[in-house]
C-alpha atoms as a PDB file:
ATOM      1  CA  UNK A   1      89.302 186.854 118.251  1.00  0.00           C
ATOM      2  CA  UNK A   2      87.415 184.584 120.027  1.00  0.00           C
ATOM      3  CA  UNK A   3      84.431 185.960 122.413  1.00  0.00           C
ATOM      4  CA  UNK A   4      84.931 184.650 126.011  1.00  0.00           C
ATOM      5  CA  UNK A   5      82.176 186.331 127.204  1.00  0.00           C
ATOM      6  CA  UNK A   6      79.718 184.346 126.331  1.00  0.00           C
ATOM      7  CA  UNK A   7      79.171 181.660 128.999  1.00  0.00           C
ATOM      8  CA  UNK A   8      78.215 178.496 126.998  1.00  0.00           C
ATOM      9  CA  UNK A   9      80.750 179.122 123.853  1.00  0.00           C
ATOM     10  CA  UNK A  10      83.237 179.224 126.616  1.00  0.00           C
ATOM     11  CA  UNK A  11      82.103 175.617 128.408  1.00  0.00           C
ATOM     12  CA  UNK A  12      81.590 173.990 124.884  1.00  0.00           C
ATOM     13  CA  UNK A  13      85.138 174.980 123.700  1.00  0.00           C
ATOM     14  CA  UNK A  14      86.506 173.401 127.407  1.00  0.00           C
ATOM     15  CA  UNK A  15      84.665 170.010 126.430  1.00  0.00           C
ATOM     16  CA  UNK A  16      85.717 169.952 122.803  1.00  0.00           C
ATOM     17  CA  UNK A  17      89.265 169.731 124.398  1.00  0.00           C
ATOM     18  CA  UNK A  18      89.095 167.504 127.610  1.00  0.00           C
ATOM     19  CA  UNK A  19      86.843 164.722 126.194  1.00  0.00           C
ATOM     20  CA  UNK A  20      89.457 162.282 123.995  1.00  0.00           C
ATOM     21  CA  UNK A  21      88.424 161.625 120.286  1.00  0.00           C
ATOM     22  CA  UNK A  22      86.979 158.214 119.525  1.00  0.00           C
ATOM     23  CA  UNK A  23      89.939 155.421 118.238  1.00  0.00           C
ATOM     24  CA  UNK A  24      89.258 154.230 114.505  1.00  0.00           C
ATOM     25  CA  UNK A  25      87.488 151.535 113.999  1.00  0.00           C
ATOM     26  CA  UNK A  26      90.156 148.349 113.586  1.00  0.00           C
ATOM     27  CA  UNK A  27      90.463 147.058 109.901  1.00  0.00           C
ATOM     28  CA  UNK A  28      89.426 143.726 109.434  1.00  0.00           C
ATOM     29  CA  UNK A  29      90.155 141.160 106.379  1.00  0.00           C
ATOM     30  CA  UNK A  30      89.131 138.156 105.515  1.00  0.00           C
ATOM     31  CA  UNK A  31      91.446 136.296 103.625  1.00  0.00           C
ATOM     32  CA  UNK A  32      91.118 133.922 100.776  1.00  0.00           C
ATOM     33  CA  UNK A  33      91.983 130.797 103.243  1.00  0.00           C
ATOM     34  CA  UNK A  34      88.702 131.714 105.008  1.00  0.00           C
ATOM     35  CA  UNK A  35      91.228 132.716 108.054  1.00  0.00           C
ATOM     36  CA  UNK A  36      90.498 136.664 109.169  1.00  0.00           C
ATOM     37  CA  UNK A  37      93.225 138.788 109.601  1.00  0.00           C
ATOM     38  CA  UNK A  38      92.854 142.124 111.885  1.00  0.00           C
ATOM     39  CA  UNK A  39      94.776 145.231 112.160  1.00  0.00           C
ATOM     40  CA  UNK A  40      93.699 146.778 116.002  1.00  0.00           C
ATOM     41  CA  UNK A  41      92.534 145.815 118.913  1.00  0.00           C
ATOM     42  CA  UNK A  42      90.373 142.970 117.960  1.00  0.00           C
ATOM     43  CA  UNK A  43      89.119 140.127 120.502  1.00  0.00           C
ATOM     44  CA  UNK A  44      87.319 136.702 117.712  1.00  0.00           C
ATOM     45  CA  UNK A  45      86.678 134.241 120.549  1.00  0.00           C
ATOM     46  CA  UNK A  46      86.565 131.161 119.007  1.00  0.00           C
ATOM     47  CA  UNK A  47      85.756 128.582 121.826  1.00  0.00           C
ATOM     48  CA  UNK A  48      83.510 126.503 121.786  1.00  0.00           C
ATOM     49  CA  UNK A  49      83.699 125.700 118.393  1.00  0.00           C
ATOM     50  CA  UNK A  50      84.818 122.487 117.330  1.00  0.00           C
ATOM     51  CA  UNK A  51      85.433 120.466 114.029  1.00  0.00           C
ATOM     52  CA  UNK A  52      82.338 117.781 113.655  1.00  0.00           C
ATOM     53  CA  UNK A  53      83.444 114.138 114.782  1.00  0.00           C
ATOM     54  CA  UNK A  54      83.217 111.455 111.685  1.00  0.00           C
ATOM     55  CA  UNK A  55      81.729 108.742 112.620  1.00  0.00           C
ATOM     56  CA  UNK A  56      82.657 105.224 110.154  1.00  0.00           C
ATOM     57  CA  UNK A  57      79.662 102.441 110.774  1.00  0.00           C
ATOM     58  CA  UNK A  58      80.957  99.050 110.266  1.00  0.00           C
ATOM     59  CA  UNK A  59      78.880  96.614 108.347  1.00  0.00           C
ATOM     60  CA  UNK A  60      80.416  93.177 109.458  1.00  0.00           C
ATOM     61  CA  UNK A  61      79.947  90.506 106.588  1.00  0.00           C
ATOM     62  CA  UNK A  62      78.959  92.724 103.852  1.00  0.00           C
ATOM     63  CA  UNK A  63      81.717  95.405 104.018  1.00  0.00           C
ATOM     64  CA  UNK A  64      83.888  94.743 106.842  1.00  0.00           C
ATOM     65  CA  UNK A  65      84.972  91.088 108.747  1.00  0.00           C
ATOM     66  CA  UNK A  66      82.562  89.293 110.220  1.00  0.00           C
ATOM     67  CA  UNK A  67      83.003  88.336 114.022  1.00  0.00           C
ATOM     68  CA  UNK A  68      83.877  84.878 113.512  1.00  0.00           C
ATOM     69  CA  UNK A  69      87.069  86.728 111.657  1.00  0.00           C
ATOM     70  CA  UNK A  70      87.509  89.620 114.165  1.00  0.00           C
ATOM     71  CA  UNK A  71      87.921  86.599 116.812  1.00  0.00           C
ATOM     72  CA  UNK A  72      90.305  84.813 114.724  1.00  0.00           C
ATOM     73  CA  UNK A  73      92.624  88.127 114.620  1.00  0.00           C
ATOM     74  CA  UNK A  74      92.417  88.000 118.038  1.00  0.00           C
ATOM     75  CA  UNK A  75      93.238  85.048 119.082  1.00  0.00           C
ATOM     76  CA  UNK A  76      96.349  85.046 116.630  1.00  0.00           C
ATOM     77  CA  UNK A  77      97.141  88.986 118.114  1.00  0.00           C
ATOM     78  CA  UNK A  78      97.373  87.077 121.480  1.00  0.00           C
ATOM     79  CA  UNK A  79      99.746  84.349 120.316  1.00  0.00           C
ATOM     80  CA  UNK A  80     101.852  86.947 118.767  1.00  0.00           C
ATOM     81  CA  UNK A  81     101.953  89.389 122.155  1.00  0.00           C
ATOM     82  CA  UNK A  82     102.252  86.117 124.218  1.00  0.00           C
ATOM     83  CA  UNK A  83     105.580  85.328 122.175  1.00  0.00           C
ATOM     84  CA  UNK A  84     106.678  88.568 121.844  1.00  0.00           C
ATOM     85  CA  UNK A  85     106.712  88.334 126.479  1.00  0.00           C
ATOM     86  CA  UNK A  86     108.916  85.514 126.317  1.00  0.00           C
ATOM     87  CA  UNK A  87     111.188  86.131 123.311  1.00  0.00           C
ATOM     88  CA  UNK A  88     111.776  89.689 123.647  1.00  0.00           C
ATOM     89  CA  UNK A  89     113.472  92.327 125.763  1.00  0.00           C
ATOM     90  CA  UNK A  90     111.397  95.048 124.870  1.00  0.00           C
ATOM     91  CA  UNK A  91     108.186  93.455 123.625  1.00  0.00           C
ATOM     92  CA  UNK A  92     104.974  94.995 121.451  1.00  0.00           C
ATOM     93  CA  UNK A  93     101.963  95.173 123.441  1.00  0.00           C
ATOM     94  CA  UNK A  94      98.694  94.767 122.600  1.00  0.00           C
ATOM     95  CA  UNK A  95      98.016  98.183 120.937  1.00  0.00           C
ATOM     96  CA  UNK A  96     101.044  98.295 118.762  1.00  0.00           C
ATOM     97  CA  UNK A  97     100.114  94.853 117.380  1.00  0.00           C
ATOM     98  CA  UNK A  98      97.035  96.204 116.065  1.00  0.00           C
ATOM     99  CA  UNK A  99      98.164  99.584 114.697  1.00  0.00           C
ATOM    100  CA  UNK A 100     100.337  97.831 112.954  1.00  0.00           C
ATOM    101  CA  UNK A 101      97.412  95.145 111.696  1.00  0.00           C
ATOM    102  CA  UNK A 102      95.286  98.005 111.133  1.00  0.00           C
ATOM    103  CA  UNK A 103      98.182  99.895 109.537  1.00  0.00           C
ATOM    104  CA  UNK A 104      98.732  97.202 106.752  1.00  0.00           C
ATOM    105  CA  UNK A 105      94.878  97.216 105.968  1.00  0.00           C
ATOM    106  CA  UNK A 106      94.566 100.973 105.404  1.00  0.00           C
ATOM    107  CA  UNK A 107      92.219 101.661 108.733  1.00  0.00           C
ATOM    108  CA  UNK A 108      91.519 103.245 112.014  1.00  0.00           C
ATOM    109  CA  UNK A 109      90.279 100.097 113.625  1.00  0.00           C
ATOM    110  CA  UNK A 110      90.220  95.980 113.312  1.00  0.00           C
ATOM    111  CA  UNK A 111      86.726  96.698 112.829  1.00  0.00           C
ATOM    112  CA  UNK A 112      87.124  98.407 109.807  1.00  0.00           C
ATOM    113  CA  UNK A 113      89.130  95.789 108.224  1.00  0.00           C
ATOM    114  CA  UNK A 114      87.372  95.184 104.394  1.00  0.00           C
ATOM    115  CA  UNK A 115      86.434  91.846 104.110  1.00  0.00           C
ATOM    116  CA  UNK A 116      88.171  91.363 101.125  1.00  0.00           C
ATOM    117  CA  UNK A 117      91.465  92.354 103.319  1.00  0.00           C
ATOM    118  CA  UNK A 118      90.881  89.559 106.100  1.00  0.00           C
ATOM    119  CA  UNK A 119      93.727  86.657 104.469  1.00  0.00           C
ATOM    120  CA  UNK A 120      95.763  89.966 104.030  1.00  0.00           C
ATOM    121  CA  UNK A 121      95.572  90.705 107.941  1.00  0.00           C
ATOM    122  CA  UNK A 122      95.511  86.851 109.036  1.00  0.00           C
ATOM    123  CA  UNK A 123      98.682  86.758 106.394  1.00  0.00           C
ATOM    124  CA  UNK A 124     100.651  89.150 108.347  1.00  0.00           C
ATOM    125  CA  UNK A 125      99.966  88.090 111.993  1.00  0.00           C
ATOM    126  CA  UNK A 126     100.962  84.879 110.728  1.00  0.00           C
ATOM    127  CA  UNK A 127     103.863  85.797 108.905  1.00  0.00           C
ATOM    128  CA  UNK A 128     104.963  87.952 112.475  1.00  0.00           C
ATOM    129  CA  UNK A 129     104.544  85.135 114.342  1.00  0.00           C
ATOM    130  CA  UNK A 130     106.805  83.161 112.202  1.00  0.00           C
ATOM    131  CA  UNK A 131     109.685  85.310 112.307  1.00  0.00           C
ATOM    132  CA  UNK A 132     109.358  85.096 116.332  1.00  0.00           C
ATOM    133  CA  UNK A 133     109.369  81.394 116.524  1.00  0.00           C
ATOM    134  CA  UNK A 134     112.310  81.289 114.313  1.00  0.00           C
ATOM    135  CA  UNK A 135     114.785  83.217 116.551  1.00  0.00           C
ATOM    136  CA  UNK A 136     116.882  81.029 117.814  1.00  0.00           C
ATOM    137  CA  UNK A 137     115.932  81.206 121.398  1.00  0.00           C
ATOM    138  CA  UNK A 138     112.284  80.052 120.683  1.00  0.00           C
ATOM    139  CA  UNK A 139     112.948  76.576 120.708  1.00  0.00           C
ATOM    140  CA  UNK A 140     113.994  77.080 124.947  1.00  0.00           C
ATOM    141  CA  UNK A 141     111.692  80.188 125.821  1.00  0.00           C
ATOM    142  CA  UNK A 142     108.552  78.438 124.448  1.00  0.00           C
ATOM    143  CA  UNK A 143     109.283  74.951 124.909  1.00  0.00           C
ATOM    144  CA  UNK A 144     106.372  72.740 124.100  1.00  0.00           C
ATOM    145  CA  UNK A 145     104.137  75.636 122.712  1.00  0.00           C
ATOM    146  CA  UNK A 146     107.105  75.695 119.776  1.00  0.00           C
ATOM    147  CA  UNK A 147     106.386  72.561 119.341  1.00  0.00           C
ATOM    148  CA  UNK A 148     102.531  72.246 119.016  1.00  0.00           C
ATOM    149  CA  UNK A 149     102.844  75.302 116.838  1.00  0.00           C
ATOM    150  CA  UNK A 150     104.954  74.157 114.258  1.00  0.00           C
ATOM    151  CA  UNK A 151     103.013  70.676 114.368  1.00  0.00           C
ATOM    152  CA  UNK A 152      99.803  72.530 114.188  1.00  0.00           C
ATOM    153  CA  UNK A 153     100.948  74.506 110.962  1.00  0.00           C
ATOM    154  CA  UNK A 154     102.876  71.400 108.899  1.00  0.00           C
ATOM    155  CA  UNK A 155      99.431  69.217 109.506  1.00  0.00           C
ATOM    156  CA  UNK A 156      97.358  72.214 108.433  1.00  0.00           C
ATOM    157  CA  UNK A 157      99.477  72.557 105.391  1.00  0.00           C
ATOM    158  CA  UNK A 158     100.034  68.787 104.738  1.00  0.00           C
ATOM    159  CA  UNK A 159      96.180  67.728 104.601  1.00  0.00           C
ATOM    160  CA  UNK A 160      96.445  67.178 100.757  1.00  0.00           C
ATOM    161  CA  UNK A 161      97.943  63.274 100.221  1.00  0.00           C
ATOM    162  CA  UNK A 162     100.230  64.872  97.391  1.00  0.00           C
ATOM    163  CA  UNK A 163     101.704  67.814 100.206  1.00  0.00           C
ATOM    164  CA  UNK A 164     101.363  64.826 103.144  1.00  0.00           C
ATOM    165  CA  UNK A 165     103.239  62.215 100.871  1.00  0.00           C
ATOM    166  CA  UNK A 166     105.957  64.972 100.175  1.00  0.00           C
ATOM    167  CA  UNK A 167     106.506  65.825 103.686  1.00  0.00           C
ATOM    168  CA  UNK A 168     106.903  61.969 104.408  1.00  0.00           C
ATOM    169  CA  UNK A 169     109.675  61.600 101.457  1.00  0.00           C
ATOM    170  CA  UNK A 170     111.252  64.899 102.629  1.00  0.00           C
ATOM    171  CA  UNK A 171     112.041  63.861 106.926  1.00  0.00           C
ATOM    172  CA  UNK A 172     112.744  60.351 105.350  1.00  0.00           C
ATOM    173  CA  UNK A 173     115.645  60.928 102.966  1.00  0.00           C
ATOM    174  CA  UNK A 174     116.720  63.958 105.034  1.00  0.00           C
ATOM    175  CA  UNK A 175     116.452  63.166 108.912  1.00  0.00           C
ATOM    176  CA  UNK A 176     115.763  59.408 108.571  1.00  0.00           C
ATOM    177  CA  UNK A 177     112.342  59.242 110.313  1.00  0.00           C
ATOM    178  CA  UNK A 178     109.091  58.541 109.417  1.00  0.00           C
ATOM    179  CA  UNK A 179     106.933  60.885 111.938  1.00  0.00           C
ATOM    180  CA  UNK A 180     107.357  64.694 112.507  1.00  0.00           C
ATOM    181  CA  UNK A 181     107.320  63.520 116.587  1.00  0.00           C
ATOM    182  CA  UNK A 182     110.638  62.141 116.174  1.00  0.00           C
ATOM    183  CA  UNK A 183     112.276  65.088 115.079  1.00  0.00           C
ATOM    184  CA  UNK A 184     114.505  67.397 117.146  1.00  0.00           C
ATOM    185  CA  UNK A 185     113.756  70.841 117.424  1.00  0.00           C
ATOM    186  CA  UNK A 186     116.707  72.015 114.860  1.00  0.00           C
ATOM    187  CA  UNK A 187     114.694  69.240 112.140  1.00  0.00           C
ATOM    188  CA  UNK A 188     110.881  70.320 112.972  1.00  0.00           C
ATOM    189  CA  UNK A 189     112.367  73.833 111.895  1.00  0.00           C
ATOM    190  CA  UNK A 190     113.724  72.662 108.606  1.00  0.00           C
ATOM    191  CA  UNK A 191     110.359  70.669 108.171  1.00  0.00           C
ATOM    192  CA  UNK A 192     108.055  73.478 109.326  1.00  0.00           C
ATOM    193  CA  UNK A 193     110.394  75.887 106.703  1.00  0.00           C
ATOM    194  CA  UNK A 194     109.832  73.091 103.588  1.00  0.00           C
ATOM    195  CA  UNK A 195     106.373  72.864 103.464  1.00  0.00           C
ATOM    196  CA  UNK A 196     106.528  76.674 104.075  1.00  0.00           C
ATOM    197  CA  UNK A 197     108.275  77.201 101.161  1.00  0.00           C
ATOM    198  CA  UNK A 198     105.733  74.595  99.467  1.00  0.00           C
ATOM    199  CA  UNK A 199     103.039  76.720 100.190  1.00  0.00           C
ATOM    200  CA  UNK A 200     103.800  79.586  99.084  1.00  0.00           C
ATOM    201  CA  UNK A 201     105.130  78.407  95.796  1.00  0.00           C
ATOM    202  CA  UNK A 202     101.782  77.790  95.151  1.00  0.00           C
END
């Protein structure tokens, strides 16, 4: 029997029962992935805490292109946005020129570029460029600038007397001229695509 008569057994049994038991402590485990993984009501705030930023210095002329290079890029990056305007519907911008530059090189930014890698970059700016004064509406849509560009490569390309003398023997027998100026725009392609295919038989 219990003994109610006593005054303070009788208020410590009253606030055994009214005051609630403690909850158990949560479980917490850290898993092998480093991530932690808890059973109960657990708050981890995290915030705040971010991954550190990586920072890449370039070292122009002794790892990376030099300026004189990096404004070469540009200048062909503009030719190749410029023609993109006025041969395309939807054409690249800016941006998605060099993503794709920087894609083909292995980096994050033209600045990056190894200098080993700048004929690679310079190849394929080029080499777009090409293919967009080929389409058959360049001729029209770029008018004279088609023209200055494909005398500007075949004299670039034809400074050797061997490569020159070629070219002459080539718009001789097959267009009957003697001067790249006298050819139509149909016979400055096929001359621009022979000493292309010159050059890189080389």
């Amino acid at each position: 029997m219990t003994d109610d008569s006593d005054p303070r057994k009788k208020i410590t049994r009253l606030f055994e029962q009214t005051v609630p038991k403690p909850a158990a402590a949560p479980s917490i485990v850290q898993s092998g992935t480093g991530n932690i993984i808890a059973f109960g009501n657990v708050s981890i705030g995290q915030e705040g805490r971010r991954a550190p930023r990586v920072t890449v210095a370039a070292h122009p002329g002794i790892d990376h292109i030099t300026e004189a290079q990096k404004a070469t890029l540009k200048q062909i990056v503009s030719d190749v946005v410029a023609t993109e305007a006025r041969l395309k519907k939807s054409p690249k911008s800016h941006g998605a020129v060099w993503s794709a530059v920087n894609k083909t090189c292995g980096v994050t930014s033209y600045h990056l570029i190894a200098l080993e890698d700048f004929e690679t970059a310079r190849g394929y700016l080029n080499s777009w460029l090409g293919r967009l004064n080929s389409m058959k509406s360049a001729p029209v849509k770029n008018g004279d600038a088609y023209r200055r560009r494909r005398y500007s490569y075949i004299k670039v390309n034809t400074k050797h007397p061997e490569d020159a003398a070629a070219l002459d023997a080539y718009i001789l027998k097959k267009f009957k001229v003697t001067s790249i100026s006298e050819l139509s725009n149909p016979e400055l392609e096929q001359a621009y695509r022979y000493v292309a295919s010159r050059k890189s038989r080389r």
